[in-house]
PDB file of N, CA and C in Angstrom:
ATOM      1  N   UNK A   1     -19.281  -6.064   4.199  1.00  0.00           N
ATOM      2  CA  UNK A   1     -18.736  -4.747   4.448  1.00  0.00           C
ATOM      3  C   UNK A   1     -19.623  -3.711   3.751  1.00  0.00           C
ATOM      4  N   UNK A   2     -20.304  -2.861   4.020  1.00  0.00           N
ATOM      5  CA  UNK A   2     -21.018  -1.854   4.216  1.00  0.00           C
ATOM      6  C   UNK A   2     -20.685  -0.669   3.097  1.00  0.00           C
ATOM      7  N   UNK A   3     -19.432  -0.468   3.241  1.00  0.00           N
ATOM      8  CA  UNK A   3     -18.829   0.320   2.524  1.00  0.00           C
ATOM      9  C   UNK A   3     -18.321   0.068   1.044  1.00  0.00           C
ATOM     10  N   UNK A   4     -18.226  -1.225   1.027  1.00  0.00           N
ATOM     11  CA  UNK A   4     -17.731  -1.771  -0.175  1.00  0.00           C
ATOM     12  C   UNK A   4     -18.957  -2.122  -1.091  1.00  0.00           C
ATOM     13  N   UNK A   5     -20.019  -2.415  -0.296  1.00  0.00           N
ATOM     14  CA  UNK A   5     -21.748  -2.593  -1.070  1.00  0.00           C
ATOM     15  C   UNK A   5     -21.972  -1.097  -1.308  1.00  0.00           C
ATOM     16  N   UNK A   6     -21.512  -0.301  -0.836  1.00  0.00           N
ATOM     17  CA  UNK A   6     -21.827   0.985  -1.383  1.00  0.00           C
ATOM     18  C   UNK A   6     -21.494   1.166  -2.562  1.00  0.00           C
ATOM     19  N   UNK A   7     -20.409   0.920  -2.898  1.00  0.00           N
ATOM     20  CA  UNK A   7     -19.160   1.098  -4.259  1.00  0.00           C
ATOM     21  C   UNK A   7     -19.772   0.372  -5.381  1.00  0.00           C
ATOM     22  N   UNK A   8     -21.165  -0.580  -4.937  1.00  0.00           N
ATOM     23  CA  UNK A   8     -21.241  -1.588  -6.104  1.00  0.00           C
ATOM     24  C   UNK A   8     -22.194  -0.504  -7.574  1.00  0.00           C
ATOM     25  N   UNK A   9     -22.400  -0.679  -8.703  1.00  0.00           N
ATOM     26  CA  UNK A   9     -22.843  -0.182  -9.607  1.00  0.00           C
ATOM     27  C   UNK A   9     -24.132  -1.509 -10.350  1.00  0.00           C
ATOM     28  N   UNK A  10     -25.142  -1.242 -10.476  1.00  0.00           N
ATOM     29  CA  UNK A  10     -26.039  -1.636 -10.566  1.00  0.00           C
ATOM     30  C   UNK A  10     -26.260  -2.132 -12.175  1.00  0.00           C
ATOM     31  N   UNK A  11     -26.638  -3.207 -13.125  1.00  0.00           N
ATOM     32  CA  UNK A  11     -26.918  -3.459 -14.402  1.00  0.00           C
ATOM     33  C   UNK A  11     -28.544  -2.970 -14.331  1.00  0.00           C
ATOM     34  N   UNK A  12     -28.621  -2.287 -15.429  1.00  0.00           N
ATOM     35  CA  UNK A  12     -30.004  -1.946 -15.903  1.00  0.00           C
ATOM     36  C   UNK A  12     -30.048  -2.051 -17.043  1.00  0.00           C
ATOM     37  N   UNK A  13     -29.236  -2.683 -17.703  1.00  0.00           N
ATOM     38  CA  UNK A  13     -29.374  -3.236 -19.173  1.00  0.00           C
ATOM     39  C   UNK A  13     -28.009  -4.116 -19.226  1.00  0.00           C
ATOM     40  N   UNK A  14     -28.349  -4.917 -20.233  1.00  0.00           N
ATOM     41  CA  UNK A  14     -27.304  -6.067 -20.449  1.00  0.00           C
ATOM     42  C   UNK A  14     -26.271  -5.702 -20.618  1.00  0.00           C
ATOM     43  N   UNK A  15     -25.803  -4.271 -21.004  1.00  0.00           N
ATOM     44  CA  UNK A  15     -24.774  -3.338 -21.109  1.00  0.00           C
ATOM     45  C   UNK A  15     -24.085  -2.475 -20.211  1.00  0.00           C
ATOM     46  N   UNK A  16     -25.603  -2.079 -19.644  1.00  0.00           N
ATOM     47  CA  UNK A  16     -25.009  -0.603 -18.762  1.00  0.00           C
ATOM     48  C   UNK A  16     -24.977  -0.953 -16.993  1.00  0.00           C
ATOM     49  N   UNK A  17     -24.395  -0.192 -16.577  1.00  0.00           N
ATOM     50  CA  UNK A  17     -24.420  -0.057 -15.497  1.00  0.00           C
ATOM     51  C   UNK A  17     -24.196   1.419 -14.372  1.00  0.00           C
ATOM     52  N   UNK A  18     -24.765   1.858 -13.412  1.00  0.00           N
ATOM     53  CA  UNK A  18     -25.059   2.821 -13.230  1.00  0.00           C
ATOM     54  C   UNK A  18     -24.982   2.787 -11.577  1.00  0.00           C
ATOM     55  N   UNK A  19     -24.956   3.923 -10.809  1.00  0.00           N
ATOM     56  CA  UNK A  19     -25.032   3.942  -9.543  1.00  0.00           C
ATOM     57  C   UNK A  19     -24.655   5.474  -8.939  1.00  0.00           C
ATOM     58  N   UNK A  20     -24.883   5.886  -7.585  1.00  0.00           N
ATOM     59  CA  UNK A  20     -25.008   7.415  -7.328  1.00  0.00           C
ATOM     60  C   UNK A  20     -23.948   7.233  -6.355  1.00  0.00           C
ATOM     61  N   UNK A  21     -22.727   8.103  -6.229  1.00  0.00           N
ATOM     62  CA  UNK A  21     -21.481   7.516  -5.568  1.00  0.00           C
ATOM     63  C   UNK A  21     -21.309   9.502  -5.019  1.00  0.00           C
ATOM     64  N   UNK A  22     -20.852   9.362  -3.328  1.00  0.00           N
ATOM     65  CA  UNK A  22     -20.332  10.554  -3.220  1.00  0.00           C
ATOM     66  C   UNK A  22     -18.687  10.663  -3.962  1.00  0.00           C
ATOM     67  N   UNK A  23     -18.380  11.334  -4.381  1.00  0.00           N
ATOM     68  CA  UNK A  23     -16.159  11.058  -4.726  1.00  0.00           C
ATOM     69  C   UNK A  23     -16.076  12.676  -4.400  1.00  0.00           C
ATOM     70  N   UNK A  24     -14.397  12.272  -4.076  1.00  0.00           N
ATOM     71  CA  UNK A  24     -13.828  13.542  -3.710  1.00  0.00           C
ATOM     72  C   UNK A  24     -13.204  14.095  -5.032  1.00  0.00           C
ATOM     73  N   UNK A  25     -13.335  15.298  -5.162  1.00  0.00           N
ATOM     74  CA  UNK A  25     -12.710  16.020  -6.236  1.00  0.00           C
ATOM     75  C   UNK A  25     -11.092  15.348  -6.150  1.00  0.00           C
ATOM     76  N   UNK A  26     -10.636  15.307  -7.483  1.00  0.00           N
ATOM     77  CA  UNK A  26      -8.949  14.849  -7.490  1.00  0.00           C
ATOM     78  C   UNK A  26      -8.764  13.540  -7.497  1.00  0.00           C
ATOM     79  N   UNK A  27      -9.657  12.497  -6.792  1.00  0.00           N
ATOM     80  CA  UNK A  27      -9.490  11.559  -6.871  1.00  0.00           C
ATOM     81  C   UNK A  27      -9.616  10.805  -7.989  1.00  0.00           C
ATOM     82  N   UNK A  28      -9.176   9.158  -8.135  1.00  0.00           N
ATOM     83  CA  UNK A  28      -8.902   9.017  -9.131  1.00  0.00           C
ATOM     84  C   UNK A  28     -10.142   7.482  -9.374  1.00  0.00           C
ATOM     85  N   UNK A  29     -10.552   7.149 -10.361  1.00  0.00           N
ATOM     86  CA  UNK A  29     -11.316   5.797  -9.966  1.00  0.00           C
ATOM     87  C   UNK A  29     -10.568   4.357 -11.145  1.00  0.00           C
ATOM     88  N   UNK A  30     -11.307   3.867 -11.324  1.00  0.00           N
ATOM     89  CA  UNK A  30     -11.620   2.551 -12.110  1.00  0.00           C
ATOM     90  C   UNK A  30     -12.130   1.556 -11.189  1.00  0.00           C
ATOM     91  N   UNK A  31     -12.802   0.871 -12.349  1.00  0.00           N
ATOM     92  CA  UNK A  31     -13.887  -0.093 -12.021  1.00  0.00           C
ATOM     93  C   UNK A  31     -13.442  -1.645 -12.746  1.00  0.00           C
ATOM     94  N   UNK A  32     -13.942  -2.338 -11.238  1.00  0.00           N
ATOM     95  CA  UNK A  32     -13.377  -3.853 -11.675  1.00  0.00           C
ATOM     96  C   UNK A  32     -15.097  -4.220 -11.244  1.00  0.00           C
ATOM     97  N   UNK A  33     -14.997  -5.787 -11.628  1.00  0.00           N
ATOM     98  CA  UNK A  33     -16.062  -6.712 -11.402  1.00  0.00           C
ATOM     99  C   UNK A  33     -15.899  -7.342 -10.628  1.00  0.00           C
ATOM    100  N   UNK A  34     -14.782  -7.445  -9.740  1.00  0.00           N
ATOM    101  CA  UNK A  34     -14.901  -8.274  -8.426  1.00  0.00           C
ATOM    102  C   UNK A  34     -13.986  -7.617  -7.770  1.00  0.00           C
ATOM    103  N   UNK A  35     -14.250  -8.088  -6.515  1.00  0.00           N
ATOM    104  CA  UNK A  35     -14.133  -6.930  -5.028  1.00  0.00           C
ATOM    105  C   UNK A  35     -12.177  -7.919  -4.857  1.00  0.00           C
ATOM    106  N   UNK A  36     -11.122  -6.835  -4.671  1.00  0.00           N
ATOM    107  CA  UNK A  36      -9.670  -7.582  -4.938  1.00  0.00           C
ATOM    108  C   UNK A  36      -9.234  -8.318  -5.965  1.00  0.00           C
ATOM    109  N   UNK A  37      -9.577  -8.151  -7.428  1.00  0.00           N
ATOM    110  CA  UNK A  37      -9.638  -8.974  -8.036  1.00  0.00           C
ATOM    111  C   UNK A  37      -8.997  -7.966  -9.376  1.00  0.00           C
ATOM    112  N   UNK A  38      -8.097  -7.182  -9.530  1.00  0.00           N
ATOM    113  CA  UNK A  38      -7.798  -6.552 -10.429  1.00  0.00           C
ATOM    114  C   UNK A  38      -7.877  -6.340 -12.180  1.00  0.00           C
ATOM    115  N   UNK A  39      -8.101  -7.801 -12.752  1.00  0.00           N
ATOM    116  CA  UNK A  39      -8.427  -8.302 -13.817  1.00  0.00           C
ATOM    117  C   UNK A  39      -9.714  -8.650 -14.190  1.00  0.00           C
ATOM    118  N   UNK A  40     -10.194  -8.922 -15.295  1.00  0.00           N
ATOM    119  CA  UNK A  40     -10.083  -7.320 -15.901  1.00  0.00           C
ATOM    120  C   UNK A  40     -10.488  -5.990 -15.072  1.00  0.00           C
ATOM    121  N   UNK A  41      -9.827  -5.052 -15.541  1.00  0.00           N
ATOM    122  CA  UNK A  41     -10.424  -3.649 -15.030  1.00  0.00           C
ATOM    123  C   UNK A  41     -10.819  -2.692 -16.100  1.00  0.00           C
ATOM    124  N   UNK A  42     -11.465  -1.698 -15.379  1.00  0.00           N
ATOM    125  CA  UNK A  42     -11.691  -0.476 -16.878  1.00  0.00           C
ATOM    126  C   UNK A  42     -11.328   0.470 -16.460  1.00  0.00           C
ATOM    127  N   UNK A  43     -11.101   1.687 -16.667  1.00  0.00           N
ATOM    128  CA  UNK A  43     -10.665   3.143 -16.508  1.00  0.00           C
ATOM    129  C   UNK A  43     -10.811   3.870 -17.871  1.00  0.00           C
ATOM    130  N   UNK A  44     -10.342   5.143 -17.863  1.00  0.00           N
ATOM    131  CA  UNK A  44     -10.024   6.128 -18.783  1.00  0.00           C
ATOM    132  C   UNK A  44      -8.985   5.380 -19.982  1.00  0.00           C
ATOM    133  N   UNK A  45      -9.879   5.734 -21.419  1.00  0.00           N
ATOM    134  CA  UNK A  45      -9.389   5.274 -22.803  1.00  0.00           C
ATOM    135  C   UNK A  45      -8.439   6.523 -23.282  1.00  0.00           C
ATOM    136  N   UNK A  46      -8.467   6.515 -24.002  1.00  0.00           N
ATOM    137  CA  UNK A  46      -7.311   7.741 -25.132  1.00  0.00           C
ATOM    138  C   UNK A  46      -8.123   9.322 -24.599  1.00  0.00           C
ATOM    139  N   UNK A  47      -9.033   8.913 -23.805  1.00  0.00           N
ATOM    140  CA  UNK A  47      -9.807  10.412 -24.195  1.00  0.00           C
ATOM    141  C   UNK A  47     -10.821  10.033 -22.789  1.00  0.00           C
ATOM    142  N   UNK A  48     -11.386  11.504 -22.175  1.00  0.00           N
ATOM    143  CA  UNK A  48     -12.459  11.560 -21.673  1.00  0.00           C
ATOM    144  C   UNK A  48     -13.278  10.881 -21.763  1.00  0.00           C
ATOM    145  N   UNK A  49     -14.465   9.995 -20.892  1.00  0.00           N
ATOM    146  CA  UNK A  49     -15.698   9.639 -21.769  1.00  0.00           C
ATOM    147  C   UNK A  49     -15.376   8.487 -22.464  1.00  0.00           C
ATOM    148  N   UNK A  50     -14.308   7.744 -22.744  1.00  0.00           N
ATOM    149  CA  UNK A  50     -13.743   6.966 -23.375  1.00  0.00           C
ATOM    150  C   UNK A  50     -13.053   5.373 -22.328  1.00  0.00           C
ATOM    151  N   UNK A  51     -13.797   4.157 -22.422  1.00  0.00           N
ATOM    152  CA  UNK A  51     -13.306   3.024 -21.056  1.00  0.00           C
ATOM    153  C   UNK A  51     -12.335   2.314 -22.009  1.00  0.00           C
ATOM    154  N   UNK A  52     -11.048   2.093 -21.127  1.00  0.00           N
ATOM    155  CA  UNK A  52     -10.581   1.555 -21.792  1.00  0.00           C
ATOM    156  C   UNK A  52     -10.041   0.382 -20.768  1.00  0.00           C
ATOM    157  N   UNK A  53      -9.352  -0.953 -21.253  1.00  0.00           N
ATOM    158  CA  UNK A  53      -9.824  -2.293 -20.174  1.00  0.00           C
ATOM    159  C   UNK A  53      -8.242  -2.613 -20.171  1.00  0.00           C
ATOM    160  N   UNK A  54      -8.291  -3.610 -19.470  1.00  0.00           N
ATOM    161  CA  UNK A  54      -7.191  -4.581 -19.706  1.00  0.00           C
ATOM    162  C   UNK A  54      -7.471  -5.869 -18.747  1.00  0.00           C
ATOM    163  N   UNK A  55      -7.977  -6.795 -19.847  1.00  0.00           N
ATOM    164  CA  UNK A  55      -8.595  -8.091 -19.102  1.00  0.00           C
ATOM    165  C   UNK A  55      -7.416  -9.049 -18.709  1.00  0.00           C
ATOM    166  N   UNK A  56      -6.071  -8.474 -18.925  1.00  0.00           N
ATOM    167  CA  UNK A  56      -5.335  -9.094 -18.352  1.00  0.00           C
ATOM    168  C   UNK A  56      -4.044  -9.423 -19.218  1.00  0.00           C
ATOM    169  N   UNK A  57      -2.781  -9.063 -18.772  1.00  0.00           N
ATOM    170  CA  UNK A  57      -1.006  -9.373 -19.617  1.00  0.00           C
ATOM    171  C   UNK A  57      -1.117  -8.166 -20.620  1.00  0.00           C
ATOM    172  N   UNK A  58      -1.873  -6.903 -20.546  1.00  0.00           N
ATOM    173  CA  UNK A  58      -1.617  -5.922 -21.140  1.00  0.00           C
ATOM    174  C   UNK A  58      -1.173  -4.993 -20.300  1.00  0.00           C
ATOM    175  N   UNK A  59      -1.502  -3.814 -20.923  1.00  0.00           N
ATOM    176  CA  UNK A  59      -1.285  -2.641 -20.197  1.00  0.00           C
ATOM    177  C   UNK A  59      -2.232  -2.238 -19.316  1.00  0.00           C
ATOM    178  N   UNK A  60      -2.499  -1.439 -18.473  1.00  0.00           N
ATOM    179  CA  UNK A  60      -3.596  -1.072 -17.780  1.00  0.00           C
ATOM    180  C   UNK A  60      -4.354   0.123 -18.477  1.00  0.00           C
ATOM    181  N   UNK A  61      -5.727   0.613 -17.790  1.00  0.00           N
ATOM    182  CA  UNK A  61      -6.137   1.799 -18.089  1.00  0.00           C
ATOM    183  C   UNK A  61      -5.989   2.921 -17.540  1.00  0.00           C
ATOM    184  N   UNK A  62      -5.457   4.061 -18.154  1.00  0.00           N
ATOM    185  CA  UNK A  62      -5.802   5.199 -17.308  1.00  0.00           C
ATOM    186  C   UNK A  62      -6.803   5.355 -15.742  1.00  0.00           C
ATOM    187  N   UNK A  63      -6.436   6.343 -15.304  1.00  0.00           N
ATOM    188  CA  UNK A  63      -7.671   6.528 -14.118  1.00  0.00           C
ATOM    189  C   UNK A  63      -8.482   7.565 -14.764  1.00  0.00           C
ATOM    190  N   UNK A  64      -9.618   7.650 -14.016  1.00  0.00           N
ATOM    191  CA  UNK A  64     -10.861   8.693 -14.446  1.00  0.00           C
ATOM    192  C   UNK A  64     -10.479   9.343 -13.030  1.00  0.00           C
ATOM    193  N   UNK A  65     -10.395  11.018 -13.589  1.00  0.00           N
ATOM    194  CA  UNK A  65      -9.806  11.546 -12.495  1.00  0.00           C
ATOM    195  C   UNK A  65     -11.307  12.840 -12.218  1.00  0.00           C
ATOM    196  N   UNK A  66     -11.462  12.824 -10.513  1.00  0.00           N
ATOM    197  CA  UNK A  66     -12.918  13.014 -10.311  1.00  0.00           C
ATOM    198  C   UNK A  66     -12.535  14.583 -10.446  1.00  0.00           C
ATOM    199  N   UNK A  67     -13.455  15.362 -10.934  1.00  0.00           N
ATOM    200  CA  UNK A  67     -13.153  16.944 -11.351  1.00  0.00           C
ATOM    201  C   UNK A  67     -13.322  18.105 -10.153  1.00  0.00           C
ATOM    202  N   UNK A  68     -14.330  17.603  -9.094  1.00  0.00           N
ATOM    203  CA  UNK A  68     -14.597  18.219  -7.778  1.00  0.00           C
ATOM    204  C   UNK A  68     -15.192  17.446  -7.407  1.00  0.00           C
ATOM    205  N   UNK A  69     -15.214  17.623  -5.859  1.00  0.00           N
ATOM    206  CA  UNK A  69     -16.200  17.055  -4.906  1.00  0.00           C
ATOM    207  C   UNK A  69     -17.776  16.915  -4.659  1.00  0.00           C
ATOM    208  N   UNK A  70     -18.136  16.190  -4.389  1.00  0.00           N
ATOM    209  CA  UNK A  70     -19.938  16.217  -4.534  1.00  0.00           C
ATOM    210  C   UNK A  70     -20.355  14.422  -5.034  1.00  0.00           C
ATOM    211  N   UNK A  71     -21.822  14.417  -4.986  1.00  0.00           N
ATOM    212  CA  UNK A  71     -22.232  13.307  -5.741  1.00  0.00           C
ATOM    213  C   UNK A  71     -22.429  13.437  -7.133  1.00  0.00           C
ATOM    214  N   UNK A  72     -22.130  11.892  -7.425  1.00  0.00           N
ATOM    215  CA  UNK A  72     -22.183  12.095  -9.262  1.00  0.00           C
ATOM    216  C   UNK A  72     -22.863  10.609  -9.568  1.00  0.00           C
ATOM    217  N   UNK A  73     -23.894  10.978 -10.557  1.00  0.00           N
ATOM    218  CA  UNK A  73     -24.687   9.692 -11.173  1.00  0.00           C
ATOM    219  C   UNK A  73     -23.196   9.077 -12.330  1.00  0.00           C
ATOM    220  N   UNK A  74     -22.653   7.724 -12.251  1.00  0.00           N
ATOM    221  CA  UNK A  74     -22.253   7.167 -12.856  1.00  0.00           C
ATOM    222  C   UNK A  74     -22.341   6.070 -13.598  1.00  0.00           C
ATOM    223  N   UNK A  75     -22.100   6.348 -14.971  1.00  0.00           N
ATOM    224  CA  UNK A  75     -22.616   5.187 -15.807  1.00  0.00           C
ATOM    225  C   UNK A  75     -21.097   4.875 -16.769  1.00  0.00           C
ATOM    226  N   UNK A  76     -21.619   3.263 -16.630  1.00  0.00           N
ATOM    227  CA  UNK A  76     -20.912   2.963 -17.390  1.00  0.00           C
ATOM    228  C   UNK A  76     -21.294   1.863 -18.818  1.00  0.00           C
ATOM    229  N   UNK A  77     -21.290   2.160 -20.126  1.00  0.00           N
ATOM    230  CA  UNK A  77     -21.569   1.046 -21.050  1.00  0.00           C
ATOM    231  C   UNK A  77     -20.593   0.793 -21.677  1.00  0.00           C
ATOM    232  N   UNK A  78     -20.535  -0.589 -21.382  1.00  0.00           N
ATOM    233  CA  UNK A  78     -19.617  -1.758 -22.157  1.00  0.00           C
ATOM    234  C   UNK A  78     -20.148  -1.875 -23.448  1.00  0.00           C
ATOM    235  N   UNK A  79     -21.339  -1.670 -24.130  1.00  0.00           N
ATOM    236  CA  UNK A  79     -21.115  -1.574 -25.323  1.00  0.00           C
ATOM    237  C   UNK A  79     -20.991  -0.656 -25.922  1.00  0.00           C
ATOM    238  N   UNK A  80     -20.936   0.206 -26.064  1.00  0.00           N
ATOM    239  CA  UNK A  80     -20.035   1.712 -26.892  1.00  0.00           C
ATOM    240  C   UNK A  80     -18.903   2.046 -25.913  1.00  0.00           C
ATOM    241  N   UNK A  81     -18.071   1.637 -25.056  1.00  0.00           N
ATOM    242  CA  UNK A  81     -17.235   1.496 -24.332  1.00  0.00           C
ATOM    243  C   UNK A  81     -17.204   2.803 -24.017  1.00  0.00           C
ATOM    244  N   UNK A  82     -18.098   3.065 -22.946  1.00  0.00           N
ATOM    245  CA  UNK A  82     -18.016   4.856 -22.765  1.00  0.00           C
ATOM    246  C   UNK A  82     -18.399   4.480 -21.009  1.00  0.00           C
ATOM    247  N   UNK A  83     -17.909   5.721 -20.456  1.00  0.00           N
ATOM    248  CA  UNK A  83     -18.369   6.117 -18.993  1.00  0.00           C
ATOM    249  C   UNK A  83     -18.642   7.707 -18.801  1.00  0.00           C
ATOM    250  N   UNK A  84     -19.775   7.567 -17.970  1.00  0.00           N
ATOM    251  CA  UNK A  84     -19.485   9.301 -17.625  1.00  0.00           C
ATOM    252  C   UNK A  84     -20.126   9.379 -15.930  1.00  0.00           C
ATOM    253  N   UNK A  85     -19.379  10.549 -15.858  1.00  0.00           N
ATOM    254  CA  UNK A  85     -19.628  10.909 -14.382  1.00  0.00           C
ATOM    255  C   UNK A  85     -20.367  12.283 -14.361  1.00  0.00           C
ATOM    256  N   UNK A  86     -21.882  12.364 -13.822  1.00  0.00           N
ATOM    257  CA  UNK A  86     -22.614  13.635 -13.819  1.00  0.00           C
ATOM    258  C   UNK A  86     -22.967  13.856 -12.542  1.00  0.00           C
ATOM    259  N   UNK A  87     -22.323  15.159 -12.033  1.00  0.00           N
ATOM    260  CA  UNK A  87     -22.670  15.467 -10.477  1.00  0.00           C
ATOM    261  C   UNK A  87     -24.293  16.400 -10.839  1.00  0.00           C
ATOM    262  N   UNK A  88     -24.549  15.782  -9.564  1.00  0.00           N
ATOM    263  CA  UNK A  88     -25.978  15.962  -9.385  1.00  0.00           C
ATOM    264  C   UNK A  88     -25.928  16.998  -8.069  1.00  0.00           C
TER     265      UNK A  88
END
């Protein structure tokens, strides 16, 4: 599916991961590692800028809620547990 290889986010370090995604303003995201597979997931921590997980029998994470419409370079690192979304 075409559309769903679009959605994928790319490793460029053993940590990070990154990819150029159109999103609609308002909308909401999080990011899993497998395609239907809800566990673990990441989203929005206590704060902006902040991933927070739930690999599973916890709570979930917040959504990262998209600020306007347009493309945005997105990164995400698992090791300082941070994400950000920069429209380009």
């Amino acid at each position: 599916n075409t559309t769903l290889k679009a959605q994928y986010l790319t490793r460029v370090s053993p940590w990070v991961f990154e990819g150029t995604q159109t999103l609609t303003g308002g909308a909401n995201v999080k990011f899993i590692s497998q395609v239907s597979q809800w566990q673990p997931q990441f989203g929005k921590g206590s704060k902006d800028g902040e991933l927070g997980y739930n690999n599973g029998g916890g709570n979930d994470p917040g959504t990262i809620s998209v600020p306007s419409s347009g493309t945005y370079k997105i990164q995400v690192n698992f090791y300082t547990m941070t994400y950000t979304l920069t429209k380009q």
